[in-house]
C-alpha atoms as a PDB file:
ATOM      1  CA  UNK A   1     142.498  53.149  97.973  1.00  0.00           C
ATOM      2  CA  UNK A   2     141.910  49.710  96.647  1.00  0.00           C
ATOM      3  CA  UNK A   3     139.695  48.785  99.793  1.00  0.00           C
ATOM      4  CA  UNK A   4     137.013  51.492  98.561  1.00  0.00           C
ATOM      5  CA  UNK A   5     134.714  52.116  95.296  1.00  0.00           C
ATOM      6  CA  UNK A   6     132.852  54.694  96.764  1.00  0.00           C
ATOM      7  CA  UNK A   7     133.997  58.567  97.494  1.00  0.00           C
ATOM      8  CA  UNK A   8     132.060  60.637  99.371  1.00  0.00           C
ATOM      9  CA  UNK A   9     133.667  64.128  99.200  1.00  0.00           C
ATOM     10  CA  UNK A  10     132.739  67.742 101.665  1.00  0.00           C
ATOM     11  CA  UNK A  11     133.643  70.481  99.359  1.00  0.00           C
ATOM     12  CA  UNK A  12     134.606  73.585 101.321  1.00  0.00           C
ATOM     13  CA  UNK A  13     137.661  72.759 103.271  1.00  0.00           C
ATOM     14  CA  UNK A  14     138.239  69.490 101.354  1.00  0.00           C
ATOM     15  CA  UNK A  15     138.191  70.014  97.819  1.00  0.00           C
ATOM     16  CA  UNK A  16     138.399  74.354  98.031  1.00  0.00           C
ATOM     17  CA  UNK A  17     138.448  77.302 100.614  1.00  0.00           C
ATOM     18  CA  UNK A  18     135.815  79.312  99.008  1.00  0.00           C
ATOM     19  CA  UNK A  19     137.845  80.894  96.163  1.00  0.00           C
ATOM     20  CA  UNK A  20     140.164  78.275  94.575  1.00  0.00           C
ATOM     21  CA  UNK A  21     140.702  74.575  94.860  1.00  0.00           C
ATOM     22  CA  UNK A  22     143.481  73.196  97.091  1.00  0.00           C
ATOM     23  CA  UNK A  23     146.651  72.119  96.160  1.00  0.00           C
ATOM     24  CA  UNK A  24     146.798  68.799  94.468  1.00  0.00           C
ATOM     25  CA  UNK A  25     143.062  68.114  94.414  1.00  0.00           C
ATOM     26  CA  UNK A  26     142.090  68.993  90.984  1.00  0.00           C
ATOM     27  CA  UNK A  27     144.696  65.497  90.475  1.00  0.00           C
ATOM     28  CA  UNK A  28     143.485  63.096  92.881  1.00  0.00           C
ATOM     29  CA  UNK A  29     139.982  63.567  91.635  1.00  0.00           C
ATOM     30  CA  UNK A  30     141.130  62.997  87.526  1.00  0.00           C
ATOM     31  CA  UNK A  31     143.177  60.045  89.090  1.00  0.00           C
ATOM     32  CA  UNK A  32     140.330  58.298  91.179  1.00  0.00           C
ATOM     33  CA  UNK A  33     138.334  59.083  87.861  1.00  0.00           C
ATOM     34  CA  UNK A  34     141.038  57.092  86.056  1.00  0.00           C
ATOM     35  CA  UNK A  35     141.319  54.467  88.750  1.00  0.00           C
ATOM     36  CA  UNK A  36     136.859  53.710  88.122  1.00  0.00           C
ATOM     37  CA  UNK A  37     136.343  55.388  91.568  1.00  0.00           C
ATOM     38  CA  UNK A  38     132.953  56.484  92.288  1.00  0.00           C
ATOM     39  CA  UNK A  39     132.644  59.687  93.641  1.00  0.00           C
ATOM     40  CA  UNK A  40     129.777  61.728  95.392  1.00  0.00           C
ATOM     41  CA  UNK A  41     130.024  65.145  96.567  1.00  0.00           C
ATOM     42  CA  UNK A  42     127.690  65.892 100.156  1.00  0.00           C
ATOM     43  CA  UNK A  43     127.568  69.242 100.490  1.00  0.00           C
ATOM     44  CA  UNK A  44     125.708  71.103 103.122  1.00  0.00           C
ATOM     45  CA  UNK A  45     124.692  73.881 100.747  1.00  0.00           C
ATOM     46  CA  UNK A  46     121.382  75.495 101.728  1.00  0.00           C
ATOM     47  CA  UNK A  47     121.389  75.822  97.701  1.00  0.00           C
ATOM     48  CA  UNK A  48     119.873  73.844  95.055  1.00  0.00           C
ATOM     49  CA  UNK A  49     122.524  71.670  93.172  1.00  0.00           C
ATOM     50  CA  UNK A  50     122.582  73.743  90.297  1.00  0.00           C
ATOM     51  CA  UNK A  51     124.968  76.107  92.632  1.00  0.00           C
ATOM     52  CA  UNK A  52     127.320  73.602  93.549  1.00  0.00           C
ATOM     53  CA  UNK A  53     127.651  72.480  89.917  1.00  0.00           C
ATOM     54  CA  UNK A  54     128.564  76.654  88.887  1.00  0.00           C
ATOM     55  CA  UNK A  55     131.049  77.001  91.923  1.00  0.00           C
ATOM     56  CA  UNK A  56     132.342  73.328  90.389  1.00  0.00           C
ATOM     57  CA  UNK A  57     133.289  74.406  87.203  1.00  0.00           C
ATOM     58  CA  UNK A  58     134.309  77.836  88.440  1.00  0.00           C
ATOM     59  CA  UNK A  59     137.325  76.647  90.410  1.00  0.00           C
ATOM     60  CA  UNK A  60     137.881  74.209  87.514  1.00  0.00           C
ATOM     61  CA  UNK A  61     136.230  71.006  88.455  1.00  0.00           C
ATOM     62  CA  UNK A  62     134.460  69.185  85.923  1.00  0.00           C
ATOM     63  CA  UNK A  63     130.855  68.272  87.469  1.00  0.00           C
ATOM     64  CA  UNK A  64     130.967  65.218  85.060  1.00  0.00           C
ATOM     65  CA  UNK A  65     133.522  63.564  87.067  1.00  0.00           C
ATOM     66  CA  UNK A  66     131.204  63.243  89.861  1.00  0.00           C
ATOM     67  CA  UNK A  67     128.506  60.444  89.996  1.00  0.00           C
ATOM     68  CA  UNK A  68     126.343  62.780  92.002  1.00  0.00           C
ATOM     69  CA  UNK A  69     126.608  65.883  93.369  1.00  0.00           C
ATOM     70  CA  UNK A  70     123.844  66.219  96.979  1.00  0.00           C
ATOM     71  CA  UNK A  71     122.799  69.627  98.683  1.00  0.00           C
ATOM     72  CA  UNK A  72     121.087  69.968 101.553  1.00  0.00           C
ATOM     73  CA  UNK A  73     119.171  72.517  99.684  1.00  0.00           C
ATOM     74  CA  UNK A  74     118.379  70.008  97.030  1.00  0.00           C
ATOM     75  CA  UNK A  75     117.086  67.608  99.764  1.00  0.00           C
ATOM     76  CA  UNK A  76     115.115  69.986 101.750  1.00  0.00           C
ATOM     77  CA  UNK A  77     113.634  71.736  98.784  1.00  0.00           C
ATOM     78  CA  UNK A  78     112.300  67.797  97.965  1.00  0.00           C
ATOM     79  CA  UNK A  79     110.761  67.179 101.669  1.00  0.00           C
ATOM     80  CA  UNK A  80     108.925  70.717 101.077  1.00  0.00           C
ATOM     81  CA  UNK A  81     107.060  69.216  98.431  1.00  0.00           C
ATOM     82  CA  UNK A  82     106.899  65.699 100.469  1.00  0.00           C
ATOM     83  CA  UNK A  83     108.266  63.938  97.787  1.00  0.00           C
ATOM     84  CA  UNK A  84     112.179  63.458  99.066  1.00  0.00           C
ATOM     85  CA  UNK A  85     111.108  59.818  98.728  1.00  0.00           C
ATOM     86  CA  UNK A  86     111.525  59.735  95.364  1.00  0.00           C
ATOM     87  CA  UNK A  87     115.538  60.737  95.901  1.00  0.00           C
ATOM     88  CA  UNK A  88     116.013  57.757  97.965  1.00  0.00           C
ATOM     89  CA  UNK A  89     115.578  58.634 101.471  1.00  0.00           C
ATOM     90  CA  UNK A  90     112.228  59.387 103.920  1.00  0.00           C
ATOM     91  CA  UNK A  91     110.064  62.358 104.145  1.00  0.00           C
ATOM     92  CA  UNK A  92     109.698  64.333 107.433  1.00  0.00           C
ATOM     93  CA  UNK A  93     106.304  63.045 108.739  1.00  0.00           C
ATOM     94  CA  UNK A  94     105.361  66.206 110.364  1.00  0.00           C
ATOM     95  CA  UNK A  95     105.801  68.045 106.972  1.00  0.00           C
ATOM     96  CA  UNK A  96     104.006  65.706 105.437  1.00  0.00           C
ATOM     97  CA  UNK A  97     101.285  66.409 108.015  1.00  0.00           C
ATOM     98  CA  UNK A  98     101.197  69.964 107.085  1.00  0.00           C
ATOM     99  CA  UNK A  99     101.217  69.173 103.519  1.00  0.00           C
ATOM    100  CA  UNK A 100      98.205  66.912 103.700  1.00  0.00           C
ATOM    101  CA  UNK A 101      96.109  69.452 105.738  1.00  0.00           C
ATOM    102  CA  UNK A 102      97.348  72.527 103.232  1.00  0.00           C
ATOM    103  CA  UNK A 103      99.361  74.358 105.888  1.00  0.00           C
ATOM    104  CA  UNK A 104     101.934  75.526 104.141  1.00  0.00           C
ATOM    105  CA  UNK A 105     102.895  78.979 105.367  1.00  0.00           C
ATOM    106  CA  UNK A 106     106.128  79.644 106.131  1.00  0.00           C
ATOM    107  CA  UNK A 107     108.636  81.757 107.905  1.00  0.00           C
ATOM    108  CA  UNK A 108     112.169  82.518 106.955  1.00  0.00           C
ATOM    109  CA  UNK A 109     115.650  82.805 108.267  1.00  0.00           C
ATOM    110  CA  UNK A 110     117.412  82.965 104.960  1.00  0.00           C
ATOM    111  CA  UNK A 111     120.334  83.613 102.931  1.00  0.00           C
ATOM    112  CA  UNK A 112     119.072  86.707 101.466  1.00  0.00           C
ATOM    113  CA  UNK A 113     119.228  84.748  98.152  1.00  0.00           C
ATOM    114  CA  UNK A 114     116.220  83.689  96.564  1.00  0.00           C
ATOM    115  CA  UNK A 115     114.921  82.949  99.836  1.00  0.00           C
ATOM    116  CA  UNK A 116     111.390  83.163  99.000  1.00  0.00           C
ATOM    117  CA  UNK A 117     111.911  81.588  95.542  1.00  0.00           C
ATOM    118  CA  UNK A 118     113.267  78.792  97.248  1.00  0.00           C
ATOM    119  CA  UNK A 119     110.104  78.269  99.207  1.00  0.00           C
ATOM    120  CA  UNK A 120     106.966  79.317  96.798  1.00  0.00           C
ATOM    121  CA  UNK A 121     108.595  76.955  94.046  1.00  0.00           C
ATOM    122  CA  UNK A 122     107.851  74.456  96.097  1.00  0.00           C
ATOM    123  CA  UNK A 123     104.477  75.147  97.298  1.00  0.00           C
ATOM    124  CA  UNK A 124     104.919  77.517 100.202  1.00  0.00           C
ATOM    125  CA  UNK A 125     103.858  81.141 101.221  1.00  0.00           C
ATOM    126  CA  UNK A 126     105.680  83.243 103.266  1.00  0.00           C
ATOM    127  CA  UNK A 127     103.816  84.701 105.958  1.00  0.00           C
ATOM    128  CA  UNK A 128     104.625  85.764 109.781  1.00  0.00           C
ATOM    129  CA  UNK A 129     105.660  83.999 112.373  1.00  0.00           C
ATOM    130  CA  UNK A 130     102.182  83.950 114.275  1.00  0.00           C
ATOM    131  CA  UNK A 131     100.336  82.641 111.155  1.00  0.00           C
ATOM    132  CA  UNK A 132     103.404  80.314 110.032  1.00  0.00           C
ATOM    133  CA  UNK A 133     103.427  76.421 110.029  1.00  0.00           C
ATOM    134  CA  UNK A 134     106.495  76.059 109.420  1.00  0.00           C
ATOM    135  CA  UNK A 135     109.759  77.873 109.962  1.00  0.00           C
ATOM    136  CA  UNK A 136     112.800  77.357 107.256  1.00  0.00           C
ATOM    137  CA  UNK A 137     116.442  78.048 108.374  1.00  0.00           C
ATOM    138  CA  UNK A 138     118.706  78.271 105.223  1.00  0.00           C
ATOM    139  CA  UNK A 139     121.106  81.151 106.177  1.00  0.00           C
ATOM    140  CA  UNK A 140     122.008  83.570 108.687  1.00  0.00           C
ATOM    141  CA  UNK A 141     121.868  87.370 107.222  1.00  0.00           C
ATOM    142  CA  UNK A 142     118.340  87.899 106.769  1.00  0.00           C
ATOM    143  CA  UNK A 143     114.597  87.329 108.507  1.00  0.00           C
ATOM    144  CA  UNK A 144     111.697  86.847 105.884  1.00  0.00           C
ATOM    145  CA  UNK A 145     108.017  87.344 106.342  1.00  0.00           C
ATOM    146  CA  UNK A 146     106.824  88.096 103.021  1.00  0.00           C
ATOM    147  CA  UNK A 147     106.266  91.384 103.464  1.00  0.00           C
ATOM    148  CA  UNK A 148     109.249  92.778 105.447  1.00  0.00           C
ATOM    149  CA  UNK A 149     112.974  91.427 105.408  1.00  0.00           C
ATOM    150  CA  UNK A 150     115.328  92.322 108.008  1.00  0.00           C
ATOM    151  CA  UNK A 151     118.888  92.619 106.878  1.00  0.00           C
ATOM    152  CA  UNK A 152     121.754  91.571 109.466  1.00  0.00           C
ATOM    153  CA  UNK A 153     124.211  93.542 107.084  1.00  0.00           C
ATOM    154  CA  UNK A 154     122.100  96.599 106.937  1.00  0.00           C
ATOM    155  CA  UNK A 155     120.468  96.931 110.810  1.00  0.00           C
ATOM    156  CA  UNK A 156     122.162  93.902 112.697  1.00  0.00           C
ATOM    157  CA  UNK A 157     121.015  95.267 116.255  1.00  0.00           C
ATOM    158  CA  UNK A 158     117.335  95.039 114.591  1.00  0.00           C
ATOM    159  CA  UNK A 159     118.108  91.544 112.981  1.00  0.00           C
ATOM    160  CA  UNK A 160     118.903  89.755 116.867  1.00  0.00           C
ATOM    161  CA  UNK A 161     116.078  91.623 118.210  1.00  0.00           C
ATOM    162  CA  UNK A 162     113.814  90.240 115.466  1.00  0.00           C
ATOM    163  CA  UNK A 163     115.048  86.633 115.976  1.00  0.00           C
ATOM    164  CA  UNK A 164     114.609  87.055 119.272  1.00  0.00           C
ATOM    165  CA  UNK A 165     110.933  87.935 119.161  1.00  0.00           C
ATOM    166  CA  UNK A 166     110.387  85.278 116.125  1.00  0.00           C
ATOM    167  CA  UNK A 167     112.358  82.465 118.430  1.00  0.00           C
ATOM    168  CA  UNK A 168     110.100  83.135 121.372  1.00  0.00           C
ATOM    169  CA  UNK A 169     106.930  83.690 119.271  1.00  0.00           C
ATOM    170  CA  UNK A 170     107.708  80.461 117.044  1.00  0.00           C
ATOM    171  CA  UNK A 171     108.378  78.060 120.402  1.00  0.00           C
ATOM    172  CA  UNK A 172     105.287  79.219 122.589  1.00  0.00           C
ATOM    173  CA  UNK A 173     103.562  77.829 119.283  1.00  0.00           C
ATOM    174  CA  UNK A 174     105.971  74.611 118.642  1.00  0.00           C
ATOM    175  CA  UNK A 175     106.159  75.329 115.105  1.00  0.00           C
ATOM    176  CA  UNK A 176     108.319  72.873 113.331  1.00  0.00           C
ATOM    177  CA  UNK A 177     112.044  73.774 111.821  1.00  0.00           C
ATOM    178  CA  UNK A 178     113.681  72.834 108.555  1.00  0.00           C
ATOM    179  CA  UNK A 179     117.297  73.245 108.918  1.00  0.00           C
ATOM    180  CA  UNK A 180     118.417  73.568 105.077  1.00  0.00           C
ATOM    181  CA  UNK A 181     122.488  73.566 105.995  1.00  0.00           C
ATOM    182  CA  UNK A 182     123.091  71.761 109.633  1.00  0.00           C
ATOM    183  CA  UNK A 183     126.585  73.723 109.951  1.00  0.00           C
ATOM    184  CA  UNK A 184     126.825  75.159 112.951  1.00  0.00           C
ATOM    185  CA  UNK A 185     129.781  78.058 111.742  1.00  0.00           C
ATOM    186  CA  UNK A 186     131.236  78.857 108.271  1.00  0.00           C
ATOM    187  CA  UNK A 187     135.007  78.402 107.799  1.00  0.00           C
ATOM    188  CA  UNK A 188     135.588  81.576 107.723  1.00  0.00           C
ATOM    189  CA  UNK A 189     137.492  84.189 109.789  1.00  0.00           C
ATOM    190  CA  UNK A 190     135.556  84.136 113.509  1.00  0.00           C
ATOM    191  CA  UNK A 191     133.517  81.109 112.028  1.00  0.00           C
ATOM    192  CA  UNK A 192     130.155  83.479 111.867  1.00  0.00           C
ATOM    193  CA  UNK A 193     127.489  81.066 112.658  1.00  0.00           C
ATOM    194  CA  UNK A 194     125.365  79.394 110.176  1.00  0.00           C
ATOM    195  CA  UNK A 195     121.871  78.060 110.121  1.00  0.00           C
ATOM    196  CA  UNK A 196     122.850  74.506 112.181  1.00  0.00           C
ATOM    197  CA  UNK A 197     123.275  77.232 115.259  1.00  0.00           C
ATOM    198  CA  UNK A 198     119.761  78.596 114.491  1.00  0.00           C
ATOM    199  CA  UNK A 199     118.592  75.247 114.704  1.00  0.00           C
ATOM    200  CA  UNK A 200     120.463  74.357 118.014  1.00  0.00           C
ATOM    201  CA  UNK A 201     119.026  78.098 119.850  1.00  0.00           C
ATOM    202  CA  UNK A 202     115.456  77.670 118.993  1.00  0.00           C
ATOM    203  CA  UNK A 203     115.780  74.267 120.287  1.00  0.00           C
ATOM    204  CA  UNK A 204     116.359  75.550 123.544  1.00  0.00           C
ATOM    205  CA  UNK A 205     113.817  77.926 123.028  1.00  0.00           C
ATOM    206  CA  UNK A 206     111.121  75.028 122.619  1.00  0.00           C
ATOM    207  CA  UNK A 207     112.600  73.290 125.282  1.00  0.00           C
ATOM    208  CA  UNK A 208     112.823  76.016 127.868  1.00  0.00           C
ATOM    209  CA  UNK A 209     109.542  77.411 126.701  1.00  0.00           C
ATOM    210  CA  UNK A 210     107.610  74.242 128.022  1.00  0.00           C
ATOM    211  CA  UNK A 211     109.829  72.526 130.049  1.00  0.00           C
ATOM    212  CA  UNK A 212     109.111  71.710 134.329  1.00  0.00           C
ATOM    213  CA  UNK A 213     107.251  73.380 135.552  1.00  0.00           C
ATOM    214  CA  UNK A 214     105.101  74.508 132.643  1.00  0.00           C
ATOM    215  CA  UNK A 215     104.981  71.302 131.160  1.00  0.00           C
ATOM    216  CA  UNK A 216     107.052  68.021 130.729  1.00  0.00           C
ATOM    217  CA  UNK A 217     108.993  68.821 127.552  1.00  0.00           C
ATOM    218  CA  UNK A 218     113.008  67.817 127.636  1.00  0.00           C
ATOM    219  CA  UNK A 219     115.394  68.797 125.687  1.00  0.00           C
ATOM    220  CA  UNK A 220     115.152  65.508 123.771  1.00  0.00           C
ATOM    221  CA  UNK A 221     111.917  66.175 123.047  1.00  0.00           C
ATOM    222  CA  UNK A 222     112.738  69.789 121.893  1.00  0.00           C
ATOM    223  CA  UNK A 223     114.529  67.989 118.572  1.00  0.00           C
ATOM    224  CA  UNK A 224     112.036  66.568 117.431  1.00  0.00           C
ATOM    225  CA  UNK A 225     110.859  69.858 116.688  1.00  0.00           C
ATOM    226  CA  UNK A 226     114.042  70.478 114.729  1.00  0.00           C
ATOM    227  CA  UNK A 227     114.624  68.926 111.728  1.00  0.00           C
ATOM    228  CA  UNK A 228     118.090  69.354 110.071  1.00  0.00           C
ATOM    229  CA  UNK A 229     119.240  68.143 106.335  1.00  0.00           C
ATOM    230  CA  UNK A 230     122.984  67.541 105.448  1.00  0.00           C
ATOM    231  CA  UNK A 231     125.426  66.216 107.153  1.00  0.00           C
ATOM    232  CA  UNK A 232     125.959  64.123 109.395  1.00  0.00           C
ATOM    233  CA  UNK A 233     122.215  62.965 109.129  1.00  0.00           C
ATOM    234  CA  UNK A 234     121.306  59.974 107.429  1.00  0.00           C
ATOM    235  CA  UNK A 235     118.849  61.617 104.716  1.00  0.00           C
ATOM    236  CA  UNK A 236     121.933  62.563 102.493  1.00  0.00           C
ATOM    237  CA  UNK A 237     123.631  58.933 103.033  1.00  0.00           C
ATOM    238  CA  UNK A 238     121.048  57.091 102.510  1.00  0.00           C
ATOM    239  CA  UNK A 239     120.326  59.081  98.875  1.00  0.00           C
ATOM    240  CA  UNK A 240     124.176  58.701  98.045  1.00  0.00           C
ATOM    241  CA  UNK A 241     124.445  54.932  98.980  1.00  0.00           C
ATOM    242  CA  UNK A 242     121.370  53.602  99.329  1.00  0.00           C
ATOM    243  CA  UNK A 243     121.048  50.225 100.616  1.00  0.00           C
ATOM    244  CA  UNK A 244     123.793  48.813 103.051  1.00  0.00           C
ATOM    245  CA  UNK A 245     125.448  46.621 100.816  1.00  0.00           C
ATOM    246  CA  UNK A 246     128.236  49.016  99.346  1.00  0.00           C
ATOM    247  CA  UNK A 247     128.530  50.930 102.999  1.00  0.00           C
ATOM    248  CA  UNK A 248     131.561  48.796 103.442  1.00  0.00           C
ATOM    249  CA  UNK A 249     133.396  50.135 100.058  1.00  0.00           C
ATOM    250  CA  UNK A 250     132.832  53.559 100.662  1.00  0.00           C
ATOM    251  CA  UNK A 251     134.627  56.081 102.836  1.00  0.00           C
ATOM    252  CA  UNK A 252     133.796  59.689 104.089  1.00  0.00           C
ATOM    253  CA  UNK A 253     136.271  62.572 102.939  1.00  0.00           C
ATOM    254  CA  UNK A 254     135.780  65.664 105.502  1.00  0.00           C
ATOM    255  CA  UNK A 255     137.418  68.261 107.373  1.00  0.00           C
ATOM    256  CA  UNK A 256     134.322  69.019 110.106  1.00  0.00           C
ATOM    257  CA  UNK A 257     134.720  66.387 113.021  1.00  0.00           C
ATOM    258  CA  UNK A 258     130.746  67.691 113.900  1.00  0.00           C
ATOM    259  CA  UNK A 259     129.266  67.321 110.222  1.00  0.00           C
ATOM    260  CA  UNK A 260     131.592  64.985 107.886  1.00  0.00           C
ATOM    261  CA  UNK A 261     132.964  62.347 110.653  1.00  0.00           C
ATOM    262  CA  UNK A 262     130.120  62.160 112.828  1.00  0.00           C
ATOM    263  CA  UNK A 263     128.296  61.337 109.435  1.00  0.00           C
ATOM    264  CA  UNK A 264     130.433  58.849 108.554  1.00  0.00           C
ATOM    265  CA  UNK A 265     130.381  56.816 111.334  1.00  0.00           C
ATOM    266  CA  UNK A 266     126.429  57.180 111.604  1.00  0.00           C
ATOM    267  CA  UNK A 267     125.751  56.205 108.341  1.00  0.00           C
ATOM    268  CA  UNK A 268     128.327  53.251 109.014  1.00  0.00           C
ATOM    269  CA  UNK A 269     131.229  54.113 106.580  1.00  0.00           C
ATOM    270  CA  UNK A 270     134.920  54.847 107.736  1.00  0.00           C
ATOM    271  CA  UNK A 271     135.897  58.097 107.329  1.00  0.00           C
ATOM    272  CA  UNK A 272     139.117  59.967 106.219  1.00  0.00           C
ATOM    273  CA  UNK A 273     139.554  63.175 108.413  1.00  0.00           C
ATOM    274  CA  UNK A 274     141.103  66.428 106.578  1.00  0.00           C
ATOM    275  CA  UNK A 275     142.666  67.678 109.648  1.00  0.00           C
ATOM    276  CA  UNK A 276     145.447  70.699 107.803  1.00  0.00           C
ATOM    277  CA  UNK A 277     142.813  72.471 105.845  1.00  0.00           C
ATOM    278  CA  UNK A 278     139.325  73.474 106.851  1.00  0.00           C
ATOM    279  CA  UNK A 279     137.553  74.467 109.886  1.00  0.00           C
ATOM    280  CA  UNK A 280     140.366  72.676 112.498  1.00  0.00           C
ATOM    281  CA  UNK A 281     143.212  73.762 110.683  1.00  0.00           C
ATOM    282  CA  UNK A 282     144.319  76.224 112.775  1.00  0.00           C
ATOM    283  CA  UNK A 283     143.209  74.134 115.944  1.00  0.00           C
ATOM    284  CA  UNK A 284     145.219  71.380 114.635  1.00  0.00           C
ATOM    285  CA  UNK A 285     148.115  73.669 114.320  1.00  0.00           C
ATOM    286  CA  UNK A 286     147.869  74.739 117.812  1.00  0.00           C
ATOM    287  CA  UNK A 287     147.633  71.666 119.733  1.00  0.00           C
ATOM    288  CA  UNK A 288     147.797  68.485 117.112  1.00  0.00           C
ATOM    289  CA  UNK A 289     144.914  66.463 115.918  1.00  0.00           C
ATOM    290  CA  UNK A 290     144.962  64.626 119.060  1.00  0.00           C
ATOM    291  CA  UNK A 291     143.620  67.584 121.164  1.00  0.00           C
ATOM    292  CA  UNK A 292     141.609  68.364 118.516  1.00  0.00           C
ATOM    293  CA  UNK A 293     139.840  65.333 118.636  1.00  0.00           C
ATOM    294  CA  UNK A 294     139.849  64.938 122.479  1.00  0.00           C
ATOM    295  CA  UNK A 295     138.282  68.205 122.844  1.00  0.00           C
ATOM    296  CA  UNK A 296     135.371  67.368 120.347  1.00  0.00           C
ATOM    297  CA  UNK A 297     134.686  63.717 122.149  1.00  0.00           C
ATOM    298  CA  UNK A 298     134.906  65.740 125.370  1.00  0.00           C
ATOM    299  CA  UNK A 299     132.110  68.041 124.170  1.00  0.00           C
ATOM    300  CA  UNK A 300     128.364  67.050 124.803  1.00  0.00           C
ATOM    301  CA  UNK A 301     126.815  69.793 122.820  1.00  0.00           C
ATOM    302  CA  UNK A 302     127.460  68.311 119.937  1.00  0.00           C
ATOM    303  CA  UNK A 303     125.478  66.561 117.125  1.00  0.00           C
ATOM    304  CA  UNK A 304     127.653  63.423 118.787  1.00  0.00           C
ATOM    305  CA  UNK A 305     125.371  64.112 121.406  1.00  0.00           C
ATOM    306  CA  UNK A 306     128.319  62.541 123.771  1.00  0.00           C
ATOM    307  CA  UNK A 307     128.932  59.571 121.802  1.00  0.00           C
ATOM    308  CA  UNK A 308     132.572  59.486 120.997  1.00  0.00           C
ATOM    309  CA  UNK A 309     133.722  59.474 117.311  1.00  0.00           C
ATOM    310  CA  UNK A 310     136.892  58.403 115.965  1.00  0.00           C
ATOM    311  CA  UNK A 311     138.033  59.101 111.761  1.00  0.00           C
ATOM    312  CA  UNK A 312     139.752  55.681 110.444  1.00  0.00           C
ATOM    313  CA  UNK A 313     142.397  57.548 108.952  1.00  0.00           C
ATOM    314  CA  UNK A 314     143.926  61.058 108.458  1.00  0.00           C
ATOM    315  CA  UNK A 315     145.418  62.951 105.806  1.00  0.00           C
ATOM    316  CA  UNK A 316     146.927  66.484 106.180  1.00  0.00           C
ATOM    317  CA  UNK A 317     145.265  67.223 103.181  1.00  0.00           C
ATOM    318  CA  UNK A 318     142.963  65.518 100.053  1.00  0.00           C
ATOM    319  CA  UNK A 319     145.741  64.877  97.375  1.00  0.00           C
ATOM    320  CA  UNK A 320     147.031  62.101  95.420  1.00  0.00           C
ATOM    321  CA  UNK A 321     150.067  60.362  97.174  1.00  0.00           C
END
């Protein structure tokens, strides 16, 4: 512990699994409090901070404790006003683009909470697909237009044949994606997918849309289409830790090999893997971190993109020794 000042802590599957905190934690965060440990939670929260800070002190965190508390939400909801500069890390040039020029219609694939709150306070109208400039992906359960939302939980055949149509609609036009929460699944029972999958299918979409022998688009190409906030991209380091001088005292706390330790290593501080609770849990249980971790490195679809990732250390869970 003495080798670090910095603390960057995932919340769910770290610190709590969605209802109450995990054994031990509420401890080691009063004791790296006591110890003059500086601690930032990186959450991939399509929310606004304000939500982390409730679900906080509802499971009987103090948000005080933390030095800063970062949401993907928080992040994206700065580069739709083209000011994320001011947080500490770059605006998204094509937004800023659309900004400029006063395009700022927008399509949704939301949470079904506050969805289009979330994107008129910050300067945008919702609008359809074939008039949008810009598409935002912050949840999984619901298809916005301004006019018409299509509920997964109320018509889900309707809801896949909608994103369908949207996806194909959206990538004969190459309009741009913000990707408010780059998780892929939640950690839940089935792991349901979550708006980092959106992100990864419409990809495709653009790619395969223009792609030999319609045009020359490749699948690297397709990304930059695709812009995703959180974890592991560097936006949400760079606001946490700024320069590079601290990198070296500071250390990643996650249970997602994908989000938390690919971050890590990309933003070029080691990283502590949480490999007994969280999304591998069960995994781990079933054929030992090792496999685990083989099986991710083995994987190119992955935002590793083949490069193989390694934690510096791992715990069986975040708590005090």
């Amino acid at each position: 512990m003495d080798r670090y000042d910095t603390f960057l802590l995932d919340m769910w599957g770290v610190m709590h699994n969605g209802s109450e905190p995990y054994e031990g934690v509420l401890q080691t965060v009063e004791e790296l409090k006591k110890a003059g440990k500086k601690m930032i939670v990186l959450s991939n929260s399509s929310k606004r901070r304000e939500n982390s800070e409730k679900m906080l002190v509802k499971l009987g965190f103090n948000p005080s404790d933390f030095d800063n508390i970062i949401t993907s939400g928080d992040v994206s909801h700065s580069l739709l006003q083209n000011n994320a500069d001011s947080l500490g890390c770059q605006n998204w040039d094509v937004l800023t683009n659309l900004i400029n020029q006063k395009k700022q219609n927008v399509f949704v694939f939301g949470s079904g909470d506050d969805d289009e709150i979330y994107c008129t306070s910050a300067g945008w109208t919702l609008t359809s697909v074939e008039e949008a400039d810009l598409i935002v992906s912050r949840g999984t359960f619901t298809i916005n237009d301004g006019t018409t939302i299509i509920s997964k939980k109320e018509n889900e055949a309707e809801y896949w044949k909608v994103m369908e149509e949207s996806m194909t609609r959206a990538a004969q036009r190459k309009v741009p994606m913000l990707v408010t929460n780059p998780d892929k699944v939640r950690p839940d029972e089935g792991l349901p997918p979550m708006p980092g999958a959106i992100g990864d299918t419409y990809e495709r979409f653009v790619w395969t849309t223009h792609c030999a022998p319609i045009s020359d688009m490749t699948e690297e190409k397709a990304r930059e289409y695709v812009k995703r906030i959180g974890k592991p991209f560097l936006e949400v380091y760079d606001i946490a830790l700024g320069n590079d001088d601290g990198r070296s005292r500071a250390i990643m706390i996650g249970d997602a090999l994908e989000t938390d330790i690919v971050g890590g290593n990309a933003a070029g501080v080691d990283a502590l893997w949480v490999v007994n609770d969280g999304i591998h849990g069960k995994d781990v249980a079933e054929t030992g971190a090792d496999g685990v971790l083989d099986s991710f490195n083995g994987n190119e679809f992955t935002y590793a993109y083949g490069k193989k990732n390694m934690p510096r250390y791992l715990t069986d869970h975040f708590r005090w020794a």
